[in-house]
N, C-alpha and C. Protein backbone atom coordinates (compact mmCIF):
# COMPACT_ATOMS: atom_id res chain seq x y z
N UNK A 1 -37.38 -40.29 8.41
CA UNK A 1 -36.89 -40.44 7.03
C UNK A 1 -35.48 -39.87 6.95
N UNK A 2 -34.76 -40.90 6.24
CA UNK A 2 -33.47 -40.29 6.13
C UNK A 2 -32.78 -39.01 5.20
N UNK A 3 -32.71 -38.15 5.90
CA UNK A 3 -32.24 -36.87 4.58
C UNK A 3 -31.24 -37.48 3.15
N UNK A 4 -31.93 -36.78 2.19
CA UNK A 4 -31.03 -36.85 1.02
C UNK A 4 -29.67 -36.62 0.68
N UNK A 5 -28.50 -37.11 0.48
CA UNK A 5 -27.47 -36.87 0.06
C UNK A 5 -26.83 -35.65 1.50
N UNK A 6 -26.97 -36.29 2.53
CA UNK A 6 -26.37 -35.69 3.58
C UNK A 6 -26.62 -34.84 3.95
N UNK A 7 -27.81 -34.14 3.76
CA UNK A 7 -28.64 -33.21 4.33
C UNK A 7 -28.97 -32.95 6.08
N UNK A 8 -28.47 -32.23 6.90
CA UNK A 8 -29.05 -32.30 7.90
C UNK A 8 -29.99 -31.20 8.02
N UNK A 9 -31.20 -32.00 9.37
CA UNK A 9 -31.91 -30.53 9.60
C UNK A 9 -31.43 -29.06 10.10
N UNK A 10 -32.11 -28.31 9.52
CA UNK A 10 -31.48 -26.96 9.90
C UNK A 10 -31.75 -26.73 11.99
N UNK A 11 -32.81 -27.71 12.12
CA UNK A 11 -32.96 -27.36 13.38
C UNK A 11 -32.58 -27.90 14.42
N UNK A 12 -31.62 -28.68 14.37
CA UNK A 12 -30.67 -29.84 14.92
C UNK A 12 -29.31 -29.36 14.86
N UNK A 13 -28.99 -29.21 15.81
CA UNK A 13 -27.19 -29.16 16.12
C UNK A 13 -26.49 -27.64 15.56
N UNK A 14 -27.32 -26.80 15.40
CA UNK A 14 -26.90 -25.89 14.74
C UNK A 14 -26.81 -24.58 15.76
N UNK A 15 -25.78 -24.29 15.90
CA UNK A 15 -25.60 -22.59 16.82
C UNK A 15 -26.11 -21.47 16.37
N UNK A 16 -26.61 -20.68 17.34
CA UNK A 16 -27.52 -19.73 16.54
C UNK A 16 -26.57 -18.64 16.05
N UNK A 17 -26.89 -17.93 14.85
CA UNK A 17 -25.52 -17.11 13.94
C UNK A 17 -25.38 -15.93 15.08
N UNK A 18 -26.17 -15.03 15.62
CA UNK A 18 -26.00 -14.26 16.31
C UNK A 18 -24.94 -14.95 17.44
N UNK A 19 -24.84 -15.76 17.42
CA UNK A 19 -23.88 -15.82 19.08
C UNK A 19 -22.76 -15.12 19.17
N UNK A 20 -22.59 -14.50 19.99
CA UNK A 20 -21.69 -13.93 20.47
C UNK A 20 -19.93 -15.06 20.07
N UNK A 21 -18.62 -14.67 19.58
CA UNK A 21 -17.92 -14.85 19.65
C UNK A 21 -17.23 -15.16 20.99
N UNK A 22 -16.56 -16.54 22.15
CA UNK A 22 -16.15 -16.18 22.72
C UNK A 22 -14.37 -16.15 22.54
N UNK A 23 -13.97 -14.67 22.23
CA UNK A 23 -12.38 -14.27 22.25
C UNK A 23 -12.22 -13.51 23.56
N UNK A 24 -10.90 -14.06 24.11
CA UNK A 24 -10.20 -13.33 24.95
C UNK A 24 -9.47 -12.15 24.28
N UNK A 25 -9.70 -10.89 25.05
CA UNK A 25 -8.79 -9.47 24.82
C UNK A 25 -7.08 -10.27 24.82
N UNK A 26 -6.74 -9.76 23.72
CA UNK A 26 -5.41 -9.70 23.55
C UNK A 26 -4.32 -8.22 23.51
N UNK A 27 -3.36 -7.65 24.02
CA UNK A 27 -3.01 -6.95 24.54
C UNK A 27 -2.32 -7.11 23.60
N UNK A 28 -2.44 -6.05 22.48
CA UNK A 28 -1.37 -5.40 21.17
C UNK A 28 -2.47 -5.48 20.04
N UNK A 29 -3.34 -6.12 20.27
CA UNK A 29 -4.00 -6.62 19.13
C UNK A 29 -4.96 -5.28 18.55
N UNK A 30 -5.80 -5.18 17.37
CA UNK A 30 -7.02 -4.68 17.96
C UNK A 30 -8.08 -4.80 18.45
N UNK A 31 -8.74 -6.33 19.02
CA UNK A 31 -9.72 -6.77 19.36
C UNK A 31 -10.98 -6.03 19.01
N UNK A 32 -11.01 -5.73 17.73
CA UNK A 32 -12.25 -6.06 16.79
C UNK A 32 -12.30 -5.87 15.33
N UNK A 33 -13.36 -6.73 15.31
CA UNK A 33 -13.77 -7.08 13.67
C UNK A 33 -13.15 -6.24 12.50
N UNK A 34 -12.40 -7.07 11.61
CA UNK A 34 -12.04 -5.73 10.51
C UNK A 34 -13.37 -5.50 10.01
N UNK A 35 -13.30 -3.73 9.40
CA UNK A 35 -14.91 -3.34 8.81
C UNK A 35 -14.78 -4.03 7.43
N UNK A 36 -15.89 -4.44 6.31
CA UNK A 36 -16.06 -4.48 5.26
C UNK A 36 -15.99 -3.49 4.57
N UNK A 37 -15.40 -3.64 3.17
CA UNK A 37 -14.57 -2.66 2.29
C UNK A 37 -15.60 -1.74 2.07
N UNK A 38 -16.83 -2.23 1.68
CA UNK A 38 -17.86 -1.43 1.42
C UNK A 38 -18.71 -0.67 2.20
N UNK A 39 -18.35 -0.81 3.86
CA UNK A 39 -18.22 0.34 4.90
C UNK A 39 -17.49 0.88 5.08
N UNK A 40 -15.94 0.82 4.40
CA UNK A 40 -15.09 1.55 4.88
C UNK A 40 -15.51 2.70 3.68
N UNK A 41 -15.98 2.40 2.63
CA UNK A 41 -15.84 3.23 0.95
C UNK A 41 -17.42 3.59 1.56
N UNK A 42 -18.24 3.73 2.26
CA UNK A 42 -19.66 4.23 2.78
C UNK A 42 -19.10 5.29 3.86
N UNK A 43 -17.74 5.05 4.42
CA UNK A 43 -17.71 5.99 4.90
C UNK A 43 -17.17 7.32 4.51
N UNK A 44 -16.36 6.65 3.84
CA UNK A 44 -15.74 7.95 3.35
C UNK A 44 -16.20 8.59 2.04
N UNK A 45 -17.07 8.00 1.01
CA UNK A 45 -18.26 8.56 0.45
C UNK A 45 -18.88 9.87 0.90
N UNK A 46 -18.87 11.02 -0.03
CA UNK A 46 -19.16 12.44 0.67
C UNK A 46 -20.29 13.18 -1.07
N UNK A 47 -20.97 13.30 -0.55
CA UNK A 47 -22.47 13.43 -1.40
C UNK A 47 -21.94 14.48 -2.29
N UNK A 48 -21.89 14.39 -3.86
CA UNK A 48 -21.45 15.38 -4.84
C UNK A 48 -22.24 16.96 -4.97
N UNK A 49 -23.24 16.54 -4.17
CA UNK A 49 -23.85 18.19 -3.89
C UNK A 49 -23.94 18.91 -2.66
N UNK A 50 -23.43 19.94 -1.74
CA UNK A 50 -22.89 19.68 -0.37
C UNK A 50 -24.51 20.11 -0.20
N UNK A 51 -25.18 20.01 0.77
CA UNK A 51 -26.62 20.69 1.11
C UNK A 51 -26.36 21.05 2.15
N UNK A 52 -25.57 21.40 3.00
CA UNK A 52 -25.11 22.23 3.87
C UNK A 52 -24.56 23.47 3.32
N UNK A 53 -24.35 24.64 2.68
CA UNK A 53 -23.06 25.17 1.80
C UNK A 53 -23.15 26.00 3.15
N UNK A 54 -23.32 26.26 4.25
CA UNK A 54 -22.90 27.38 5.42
C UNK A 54 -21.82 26.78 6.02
N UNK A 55 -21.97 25.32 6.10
CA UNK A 55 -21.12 24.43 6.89
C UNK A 55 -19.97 24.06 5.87
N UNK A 56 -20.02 24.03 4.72
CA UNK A 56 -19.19 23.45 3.87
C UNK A 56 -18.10 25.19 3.32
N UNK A 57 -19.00 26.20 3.75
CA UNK A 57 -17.95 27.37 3.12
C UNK A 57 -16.77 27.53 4.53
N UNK A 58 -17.50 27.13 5.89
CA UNK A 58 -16.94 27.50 6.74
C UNK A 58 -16.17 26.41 6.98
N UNK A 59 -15.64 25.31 6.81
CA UNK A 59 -15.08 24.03 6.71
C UNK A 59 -13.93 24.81 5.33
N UNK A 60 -14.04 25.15 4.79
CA UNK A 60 -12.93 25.43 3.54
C UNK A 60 -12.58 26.15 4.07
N UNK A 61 -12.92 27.67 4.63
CA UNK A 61 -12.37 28.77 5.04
C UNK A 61 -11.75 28.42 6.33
N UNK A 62 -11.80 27.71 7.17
CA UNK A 62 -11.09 27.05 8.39
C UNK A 62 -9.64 25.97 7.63
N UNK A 63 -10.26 25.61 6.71
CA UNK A 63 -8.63 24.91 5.86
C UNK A 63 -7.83 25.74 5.49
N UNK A 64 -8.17 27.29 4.77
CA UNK A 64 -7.49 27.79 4.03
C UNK A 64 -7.04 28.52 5.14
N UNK A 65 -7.15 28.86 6.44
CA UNK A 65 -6.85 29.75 7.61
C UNK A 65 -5.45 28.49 7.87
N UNK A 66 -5.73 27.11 8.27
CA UNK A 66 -4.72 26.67 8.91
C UNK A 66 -3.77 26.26 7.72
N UNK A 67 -4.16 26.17 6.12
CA UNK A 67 -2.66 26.18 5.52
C UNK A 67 -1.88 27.35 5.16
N UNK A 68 -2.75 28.78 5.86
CA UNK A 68 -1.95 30.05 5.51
C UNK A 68 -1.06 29.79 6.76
N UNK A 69 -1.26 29.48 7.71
CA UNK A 69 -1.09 30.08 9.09
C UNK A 69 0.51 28.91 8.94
N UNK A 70 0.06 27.37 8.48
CA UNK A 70 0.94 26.88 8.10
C UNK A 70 2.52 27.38 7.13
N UNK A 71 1.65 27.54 6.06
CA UNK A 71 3.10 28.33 5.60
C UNK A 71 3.58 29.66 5.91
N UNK A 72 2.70 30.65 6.50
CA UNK A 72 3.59 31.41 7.08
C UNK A 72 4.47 31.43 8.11
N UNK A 73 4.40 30.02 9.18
CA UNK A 73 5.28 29.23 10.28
C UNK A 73 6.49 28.80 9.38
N UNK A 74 5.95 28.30 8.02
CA UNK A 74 7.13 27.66 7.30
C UNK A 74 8.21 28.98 6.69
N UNK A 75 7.48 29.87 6.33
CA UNK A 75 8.59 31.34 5.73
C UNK A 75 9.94 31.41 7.22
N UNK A 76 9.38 31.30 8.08
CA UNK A 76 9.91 31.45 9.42
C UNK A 76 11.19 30.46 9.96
N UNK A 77 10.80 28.95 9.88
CA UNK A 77 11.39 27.98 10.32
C UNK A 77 12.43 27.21 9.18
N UNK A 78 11.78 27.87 8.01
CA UNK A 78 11.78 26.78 6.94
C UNK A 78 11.82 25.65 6.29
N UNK A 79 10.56 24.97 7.38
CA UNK A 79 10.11 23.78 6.88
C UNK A 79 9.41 23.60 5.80
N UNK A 80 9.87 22.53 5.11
CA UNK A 80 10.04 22.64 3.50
C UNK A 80 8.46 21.86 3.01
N UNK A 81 7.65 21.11 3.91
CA UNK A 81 6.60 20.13 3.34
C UNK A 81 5.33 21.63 3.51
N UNK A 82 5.42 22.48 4.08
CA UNK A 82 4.83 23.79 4.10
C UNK A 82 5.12 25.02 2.74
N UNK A 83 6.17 25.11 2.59
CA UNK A 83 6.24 26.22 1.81
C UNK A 83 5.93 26.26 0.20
N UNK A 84 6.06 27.80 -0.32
CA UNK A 84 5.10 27.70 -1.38
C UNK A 84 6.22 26.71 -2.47
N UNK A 85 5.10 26.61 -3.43
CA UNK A 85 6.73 25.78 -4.49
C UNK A 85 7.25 26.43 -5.32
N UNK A 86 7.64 27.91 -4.98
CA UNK A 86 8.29 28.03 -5.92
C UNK A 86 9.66 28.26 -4.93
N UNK A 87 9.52 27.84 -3.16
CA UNK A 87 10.78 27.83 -2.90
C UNK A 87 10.87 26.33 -2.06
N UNK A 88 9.88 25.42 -3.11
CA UNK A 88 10.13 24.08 -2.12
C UNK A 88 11.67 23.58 -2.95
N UNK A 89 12.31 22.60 -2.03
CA UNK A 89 13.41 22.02 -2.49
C UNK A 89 14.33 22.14 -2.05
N UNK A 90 15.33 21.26 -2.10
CA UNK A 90 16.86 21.35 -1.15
C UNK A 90 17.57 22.27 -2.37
N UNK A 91 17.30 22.07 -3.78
CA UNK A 91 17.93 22.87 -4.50
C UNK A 91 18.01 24.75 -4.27
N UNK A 92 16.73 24.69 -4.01
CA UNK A 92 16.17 26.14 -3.91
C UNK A 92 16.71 26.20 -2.26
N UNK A 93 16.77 25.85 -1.51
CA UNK A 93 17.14 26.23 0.05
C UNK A 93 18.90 26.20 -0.06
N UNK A 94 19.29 25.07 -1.19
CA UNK A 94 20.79 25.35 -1.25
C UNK A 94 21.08 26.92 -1.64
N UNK A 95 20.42 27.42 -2.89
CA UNK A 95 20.36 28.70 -2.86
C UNK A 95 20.30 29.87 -2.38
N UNK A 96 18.94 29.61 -1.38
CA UNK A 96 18.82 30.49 -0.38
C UNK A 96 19.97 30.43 0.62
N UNK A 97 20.66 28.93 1.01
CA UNK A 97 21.81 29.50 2.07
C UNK A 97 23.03 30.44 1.89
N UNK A 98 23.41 30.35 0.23
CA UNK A 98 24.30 30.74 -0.24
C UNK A 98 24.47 32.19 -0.29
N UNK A 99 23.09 32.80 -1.09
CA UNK A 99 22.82 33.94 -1.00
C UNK A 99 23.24 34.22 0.32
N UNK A 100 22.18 33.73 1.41
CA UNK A 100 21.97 34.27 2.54
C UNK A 100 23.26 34.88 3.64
N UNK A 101 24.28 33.57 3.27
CA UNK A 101 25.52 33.27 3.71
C UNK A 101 27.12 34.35 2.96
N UNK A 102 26.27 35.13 2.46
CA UNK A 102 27.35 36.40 1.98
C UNK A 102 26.52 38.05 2.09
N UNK A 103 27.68 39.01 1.95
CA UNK A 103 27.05 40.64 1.92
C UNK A 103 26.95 40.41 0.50
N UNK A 104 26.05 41.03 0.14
CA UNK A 104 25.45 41.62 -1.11
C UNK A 104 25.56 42.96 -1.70
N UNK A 105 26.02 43.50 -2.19
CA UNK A 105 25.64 44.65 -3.06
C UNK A 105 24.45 45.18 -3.03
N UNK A 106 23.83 44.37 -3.76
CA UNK A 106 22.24 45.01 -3.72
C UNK A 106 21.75 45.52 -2.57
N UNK A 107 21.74 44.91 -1.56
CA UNK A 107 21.22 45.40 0.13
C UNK A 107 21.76 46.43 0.17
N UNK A 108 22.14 47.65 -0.71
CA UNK A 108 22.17 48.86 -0.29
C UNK A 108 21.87 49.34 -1.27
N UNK A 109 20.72 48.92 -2.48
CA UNK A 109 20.77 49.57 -3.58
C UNK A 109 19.03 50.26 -3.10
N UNK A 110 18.17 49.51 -2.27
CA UNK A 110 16.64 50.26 -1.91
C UNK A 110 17.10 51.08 -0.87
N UNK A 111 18.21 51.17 0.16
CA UNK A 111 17.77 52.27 0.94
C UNK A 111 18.89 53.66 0.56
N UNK A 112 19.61 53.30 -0.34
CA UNK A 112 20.20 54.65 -1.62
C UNK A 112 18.97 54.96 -2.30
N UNK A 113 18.34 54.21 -2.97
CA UNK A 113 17.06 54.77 -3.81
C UNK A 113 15.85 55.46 -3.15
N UNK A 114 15.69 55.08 -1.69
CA UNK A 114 15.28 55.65 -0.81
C UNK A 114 15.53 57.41 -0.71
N UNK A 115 17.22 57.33 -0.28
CA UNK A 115 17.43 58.69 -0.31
C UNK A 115 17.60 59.52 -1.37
N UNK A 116 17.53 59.22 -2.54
CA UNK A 116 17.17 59.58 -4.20
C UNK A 116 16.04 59.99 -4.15
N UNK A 117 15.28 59.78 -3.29
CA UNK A 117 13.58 59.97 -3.61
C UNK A 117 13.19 60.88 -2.01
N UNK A 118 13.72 61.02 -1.23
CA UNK A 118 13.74 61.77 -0.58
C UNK A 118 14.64 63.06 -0.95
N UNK A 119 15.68 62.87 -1.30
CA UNK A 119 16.42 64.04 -1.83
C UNK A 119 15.20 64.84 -2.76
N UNK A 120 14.63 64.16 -3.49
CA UNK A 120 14.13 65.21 -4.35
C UNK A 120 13.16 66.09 -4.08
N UNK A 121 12.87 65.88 -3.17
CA UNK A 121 11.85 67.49 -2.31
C UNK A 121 13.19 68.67 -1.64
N UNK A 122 14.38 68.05 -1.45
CA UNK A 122 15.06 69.28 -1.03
C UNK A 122 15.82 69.64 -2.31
N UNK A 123 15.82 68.82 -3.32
CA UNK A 123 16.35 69.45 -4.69
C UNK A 123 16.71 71.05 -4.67
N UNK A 124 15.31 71.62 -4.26
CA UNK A 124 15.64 72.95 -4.73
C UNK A 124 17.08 74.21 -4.02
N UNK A 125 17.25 73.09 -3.06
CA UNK A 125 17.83 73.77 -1.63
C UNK A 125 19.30 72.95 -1.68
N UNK A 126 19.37 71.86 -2.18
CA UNK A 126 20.60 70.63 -2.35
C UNK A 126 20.52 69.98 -3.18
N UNK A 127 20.61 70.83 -4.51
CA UNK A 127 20.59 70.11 -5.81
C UNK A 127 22.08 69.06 -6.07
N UNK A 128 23.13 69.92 -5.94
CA UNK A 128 24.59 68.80 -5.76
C UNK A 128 24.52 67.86 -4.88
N UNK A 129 23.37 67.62 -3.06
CA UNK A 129 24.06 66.93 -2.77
C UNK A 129 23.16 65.68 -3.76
N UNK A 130 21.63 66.01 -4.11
CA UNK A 130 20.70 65.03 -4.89
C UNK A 130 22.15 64.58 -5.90
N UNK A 131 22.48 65.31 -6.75
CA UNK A 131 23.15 64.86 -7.71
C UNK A 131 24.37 64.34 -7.44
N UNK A 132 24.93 63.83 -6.42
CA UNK A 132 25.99 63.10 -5.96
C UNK A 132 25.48 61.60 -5.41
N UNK A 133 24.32 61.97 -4.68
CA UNK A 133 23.57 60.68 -4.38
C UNK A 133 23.23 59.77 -5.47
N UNK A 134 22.47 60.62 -6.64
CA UNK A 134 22.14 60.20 -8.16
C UNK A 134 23.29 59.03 -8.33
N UNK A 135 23.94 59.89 -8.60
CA UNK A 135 25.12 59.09 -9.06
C UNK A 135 25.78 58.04 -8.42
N UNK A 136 25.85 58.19 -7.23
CA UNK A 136 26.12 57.04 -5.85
C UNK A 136 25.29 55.84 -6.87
N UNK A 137 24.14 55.81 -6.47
CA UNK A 137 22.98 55.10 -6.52
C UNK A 137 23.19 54.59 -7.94
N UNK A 138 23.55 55.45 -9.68
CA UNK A 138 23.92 54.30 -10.16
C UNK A 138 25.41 53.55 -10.35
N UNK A 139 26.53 54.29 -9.47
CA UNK A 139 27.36 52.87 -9.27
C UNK A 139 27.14 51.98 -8.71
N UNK A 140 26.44 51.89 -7.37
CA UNK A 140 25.63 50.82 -6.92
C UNK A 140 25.15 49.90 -7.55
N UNK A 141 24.14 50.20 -8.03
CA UNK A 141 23.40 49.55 -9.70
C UNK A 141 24.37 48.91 -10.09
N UNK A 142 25.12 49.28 -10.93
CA UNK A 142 26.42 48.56 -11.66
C UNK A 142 26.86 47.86 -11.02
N UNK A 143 27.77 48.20 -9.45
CA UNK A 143 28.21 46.95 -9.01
C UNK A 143 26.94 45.80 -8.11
N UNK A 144 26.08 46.18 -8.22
CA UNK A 144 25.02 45.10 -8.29
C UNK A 144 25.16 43.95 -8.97
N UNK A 145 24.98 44.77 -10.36
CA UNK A 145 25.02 43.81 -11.61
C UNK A 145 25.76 42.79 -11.34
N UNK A 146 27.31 43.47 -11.54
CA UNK A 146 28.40 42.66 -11.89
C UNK A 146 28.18 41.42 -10.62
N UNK A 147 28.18 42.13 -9.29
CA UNK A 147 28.11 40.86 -8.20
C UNK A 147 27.02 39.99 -8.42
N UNK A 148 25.77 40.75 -8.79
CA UNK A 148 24.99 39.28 -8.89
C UNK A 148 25.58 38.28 -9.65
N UNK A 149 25.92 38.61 -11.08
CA UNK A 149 26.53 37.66 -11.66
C UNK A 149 27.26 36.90 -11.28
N UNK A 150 28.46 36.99 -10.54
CA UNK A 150 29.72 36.39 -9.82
C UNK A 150 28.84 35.72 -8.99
N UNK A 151 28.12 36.10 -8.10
CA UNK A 151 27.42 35.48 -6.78
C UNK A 151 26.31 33.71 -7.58
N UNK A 152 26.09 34.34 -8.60
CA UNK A 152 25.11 33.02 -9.38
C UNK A 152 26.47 32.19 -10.07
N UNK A 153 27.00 32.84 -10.46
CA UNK A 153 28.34 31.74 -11.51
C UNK A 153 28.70 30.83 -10.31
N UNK A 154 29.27 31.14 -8.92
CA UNK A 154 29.70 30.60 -8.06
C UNK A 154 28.21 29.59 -7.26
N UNK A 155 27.10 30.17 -7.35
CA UNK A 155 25.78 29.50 -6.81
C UNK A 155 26.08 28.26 -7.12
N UNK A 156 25.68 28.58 -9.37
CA UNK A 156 25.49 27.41 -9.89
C UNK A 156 26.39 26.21 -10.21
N UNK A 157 27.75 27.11 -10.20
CA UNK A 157 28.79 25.67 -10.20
C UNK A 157 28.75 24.55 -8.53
N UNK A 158 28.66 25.42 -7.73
CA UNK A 158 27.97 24.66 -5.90
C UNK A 158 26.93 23.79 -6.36
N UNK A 159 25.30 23.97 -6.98
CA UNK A 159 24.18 23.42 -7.25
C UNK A 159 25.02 21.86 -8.17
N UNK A 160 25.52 22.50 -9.16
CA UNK A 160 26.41 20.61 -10.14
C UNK A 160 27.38 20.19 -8.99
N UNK A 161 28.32 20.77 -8.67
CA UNK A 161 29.15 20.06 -7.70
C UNK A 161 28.53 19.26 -6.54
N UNK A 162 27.27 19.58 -6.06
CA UNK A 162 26.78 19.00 -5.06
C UNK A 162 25.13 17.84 -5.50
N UNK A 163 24.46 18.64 -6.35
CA UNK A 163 23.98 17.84 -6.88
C UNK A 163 23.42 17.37 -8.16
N UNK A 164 24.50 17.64 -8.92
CA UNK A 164 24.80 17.22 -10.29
C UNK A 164 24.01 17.93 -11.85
N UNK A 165 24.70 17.86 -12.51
CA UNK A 165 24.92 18.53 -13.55
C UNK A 165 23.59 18.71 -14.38
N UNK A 166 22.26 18.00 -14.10
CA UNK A 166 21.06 18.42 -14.64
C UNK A 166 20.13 18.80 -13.26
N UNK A 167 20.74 19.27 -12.18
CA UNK A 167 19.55 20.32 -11.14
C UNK A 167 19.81 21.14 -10.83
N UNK A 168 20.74 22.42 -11.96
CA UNK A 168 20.28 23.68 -11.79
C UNK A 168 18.64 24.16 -12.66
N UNK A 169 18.28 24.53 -11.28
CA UNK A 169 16.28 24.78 -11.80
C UNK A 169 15.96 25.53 -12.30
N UNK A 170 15.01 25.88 -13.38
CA UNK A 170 14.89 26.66 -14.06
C UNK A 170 14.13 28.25 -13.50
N UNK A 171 14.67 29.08 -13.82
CA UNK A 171 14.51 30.52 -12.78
C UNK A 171 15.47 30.78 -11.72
N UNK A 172 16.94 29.91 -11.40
CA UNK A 172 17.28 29.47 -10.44
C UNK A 172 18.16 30.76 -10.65
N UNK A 173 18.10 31.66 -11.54
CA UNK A 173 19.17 32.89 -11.36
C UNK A 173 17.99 34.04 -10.94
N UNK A 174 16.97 33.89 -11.27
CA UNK A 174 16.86 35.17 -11.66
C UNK A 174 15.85 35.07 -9.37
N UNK A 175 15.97 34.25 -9.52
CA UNK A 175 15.10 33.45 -7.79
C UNK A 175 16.61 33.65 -6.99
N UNK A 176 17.63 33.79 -7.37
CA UNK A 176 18.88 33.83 -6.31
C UNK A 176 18.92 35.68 -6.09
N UNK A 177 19.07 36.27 -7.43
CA UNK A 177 19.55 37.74 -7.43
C UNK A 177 18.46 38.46 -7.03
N UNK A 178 17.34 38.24 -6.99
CA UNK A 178 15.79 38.88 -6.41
C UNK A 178 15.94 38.61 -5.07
N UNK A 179 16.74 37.63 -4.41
CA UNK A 179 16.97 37.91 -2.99
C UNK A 179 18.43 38.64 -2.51
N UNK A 180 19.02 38.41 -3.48
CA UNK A 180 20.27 39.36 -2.91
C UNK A 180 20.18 40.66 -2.86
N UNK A 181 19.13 41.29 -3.74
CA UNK A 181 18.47 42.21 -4.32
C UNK A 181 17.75 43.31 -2.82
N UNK A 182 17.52 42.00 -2.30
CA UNK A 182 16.36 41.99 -1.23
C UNK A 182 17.28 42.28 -0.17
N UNK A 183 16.74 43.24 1.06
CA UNK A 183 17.48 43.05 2.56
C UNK A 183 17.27 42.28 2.77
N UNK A 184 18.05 42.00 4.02
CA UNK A 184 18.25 40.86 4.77
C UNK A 184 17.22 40.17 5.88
N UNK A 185 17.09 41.33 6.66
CA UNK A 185 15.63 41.39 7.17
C UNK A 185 14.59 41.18 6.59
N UNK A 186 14.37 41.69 5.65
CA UNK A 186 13.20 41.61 4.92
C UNK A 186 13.40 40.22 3.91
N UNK A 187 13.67 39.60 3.89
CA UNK A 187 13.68 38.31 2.93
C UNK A 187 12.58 37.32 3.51
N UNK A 188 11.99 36.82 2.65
CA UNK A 188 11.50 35.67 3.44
C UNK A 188 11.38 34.44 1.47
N UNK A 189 11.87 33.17 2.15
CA UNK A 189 11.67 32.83 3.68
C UNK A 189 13.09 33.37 4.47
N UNK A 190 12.77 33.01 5.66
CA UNK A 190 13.71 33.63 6.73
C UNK A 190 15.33 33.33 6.42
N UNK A 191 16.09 34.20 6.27
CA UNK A 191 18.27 33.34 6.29
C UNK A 191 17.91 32.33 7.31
N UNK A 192 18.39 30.96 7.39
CA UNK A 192 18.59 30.38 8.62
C UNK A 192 19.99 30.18 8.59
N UNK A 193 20.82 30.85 7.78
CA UNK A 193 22.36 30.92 8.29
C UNK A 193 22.99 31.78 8.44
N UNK A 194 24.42 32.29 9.26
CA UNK A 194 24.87 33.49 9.01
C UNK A 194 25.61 34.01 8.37
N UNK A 195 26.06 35.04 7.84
CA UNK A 195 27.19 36.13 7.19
C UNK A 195 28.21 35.18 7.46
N UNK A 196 29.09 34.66 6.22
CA UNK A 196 30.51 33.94 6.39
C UNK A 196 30.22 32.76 6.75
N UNK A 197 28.97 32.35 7.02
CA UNK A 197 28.96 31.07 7.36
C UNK A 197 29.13 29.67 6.50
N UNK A 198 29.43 28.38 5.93
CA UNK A 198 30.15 27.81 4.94
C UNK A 198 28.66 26.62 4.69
N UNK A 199 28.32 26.94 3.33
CA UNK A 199 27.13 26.32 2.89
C UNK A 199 27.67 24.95 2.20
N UNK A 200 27.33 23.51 2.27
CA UNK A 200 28.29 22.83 1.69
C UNK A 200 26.70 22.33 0.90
């Protein structure tokens, strides 16, 4: 009997679905099957209640080890996709070179205050020389002041001249003079330039 409207039998001429594909390996290619979207979204599907929590605290605490370990490489090198944000940015690293790239005032205002505070156990024995140091320590202060200021007036006109007149950042004075503030050694992130050296 002749099939209806072009019907053939299913059991006639038909390849079985399992057969094997025959493709030759191609060299660049990936020679195999793209996955279906809904195995790729099965895989990466992660159960909203962890039922592991020994495996899941120690999986976080192994993240939070390699992004400390990370940005403290970055205080160092100062690679910028690492560090914290309040010194990510070419704006903020323009800063930091600038600072970095002059003597400061301040870098002698903690280890005068130092000897202010050591002086005062021999007070009783070197009261003039305490009170000469005193006083050292606040002209220091003062010309602190005044240089930080000069040192940011000159920062921020560099920050518009270089990259224009709405990216000086906000905190961007008080984030420059807290490192000038700061030794040199002790700064982080690290100077990566030197004394006199020309920040453009």
């Amino acid at each position: 009997m002749t099939p209806v409207f072009g019907r053939k039998d299913k059991t006639q001429g038909e390849a079985p679905a399992t057969a094997p594909a025959d493709h030759q390996q191609r060299e660049g290619a990936k020679n195999r099957p793209t996955p279906k979207r809904r195995e790729q979204e099965a895989a990466r599907r992660q159960p909203l209640v962890v039922t592991d929590r020994k495996a899941a605290r120690d999986t976080d605490r192994a993240k939070r080890h390699d992004a400390q370990l990370r940005t403290r490489q970055a205080m160092v090198t100062g690679d910028d996709r690492y560090l914290p944000p309040r010194d990510k940015g070419p704006v903020r690293r323009y800063i930091r070179d600038r600072v970095d790239s002059r003597r400061s005032v301040g870098e002698f205002l903690l280890p005068v205050m130092i000897l202010v505070l050591a002086g005062t156990v021999l007070e009783k024995w070197f009261a003039w020389a305490v009170f000469l140091v005193t006083l050292f320590m606040y002209a220091i202060l003062i010309a602190a002041i005044v240089d930080s200021w000069l040192m940011w007036r000159g920062i921020k006109q560099g920050i518009i001249a270089t990259f224009g007149a709405g990216s000086v950042p906000r905190g961007g004075a008080s984030y420059a003079v807290m490192r000038a503030l700061n030794m040199r050694r002790l700064r982080m992130p690290k100077p990566l330039v030197q004394r006199g050296q020309t920040v453009l």
